[in-house]
Protein backbone atom coordinates (compact mmCIF):
# COMPACT_ATOMS: atom_id res chain seq x y z
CA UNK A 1 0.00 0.00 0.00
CA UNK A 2 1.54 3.37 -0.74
CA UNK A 3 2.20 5.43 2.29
CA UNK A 4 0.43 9.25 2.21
CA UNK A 5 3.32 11.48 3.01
CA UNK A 6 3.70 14.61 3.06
CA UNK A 7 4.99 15.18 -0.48
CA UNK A 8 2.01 12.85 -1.88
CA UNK A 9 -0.51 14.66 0.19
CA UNK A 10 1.01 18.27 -1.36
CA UNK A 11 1.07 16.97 -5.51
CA UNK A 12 -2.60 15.47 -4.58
CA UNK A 13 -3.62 19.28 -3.43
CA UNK A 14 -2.00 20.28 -6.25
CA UNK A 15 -4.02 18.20 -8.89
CA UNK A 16 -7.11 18.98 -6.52
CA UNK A 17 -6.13 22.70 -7.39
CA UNK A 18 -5.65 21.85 -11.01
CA UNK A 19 -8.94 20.13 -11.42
CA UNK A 20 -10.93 23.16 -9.87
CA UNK A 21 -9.24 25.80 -11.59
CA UNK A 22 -10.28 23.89 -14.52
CA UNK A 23 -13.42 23.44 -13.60
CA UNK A 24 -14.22 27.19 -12.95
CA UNK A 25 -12.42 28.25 -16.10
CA UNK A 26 -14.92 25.87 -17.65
CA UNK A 27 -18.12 27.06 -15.83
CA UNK A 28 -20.21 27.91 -18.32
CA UNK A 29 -20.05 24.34 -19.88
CA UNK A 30 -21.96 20.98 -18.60
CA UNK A 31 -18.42 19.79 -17.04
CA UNK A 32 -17.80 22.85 -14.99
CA UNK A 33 -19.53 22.25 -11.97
CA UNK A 34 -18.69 18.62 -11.89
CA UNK A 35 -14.79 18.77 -12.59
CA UNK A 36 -15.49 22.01 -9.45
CA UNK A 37 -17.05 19.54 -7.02
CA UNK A 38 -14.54 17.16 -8.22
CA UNK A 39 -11.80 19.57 -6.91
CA UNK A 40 -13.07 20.84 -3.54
CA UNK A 41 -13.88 16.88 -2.74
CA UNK A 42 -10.31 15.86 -3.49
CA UNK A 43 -9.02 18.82 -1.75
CA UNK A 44 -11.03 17.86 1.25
CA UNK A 45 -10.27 14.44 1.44
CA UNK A 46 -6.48 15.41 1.90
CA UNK A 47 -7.33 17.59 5.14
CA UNK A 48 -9.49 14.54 5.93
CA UNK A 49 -7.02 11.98 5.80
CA UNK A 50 -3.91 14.50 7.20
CA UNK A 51 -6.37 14.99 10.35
CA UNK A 52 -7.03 11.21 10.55
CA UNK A 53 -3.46 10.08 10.51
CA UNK A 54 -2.74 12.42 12.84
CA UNK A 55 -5.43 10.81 15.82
């Protein structure tokens, strides 16, 4: 299993990032508000799992 460190956690943010600004530069199309949701989910998750691992 790969281990999250700190480097993985900060290129997943980053692609999280990448995926929203996409997403709002796209807005006006069907796969703006998806590929947004799709962003702020990922970008969650990371804060989720840095806060779990840290329990």
């Amino acid at each position: 299993m790969i281990e999250f460190t700190p480097a993985l956690a900060a290129v997943s943010a980053v692609v999280a990032g990448g995926i929203m600004t996409v997403g709002f530069a796209v807005r006006g199309t069907r796969w703006g508000t998806p590929l947004l949701m799709v962003g702020i989910v990922g970008l969650l998750l990371v804060i989720w799992y840095g806060v779990i691992s840290k329990l």
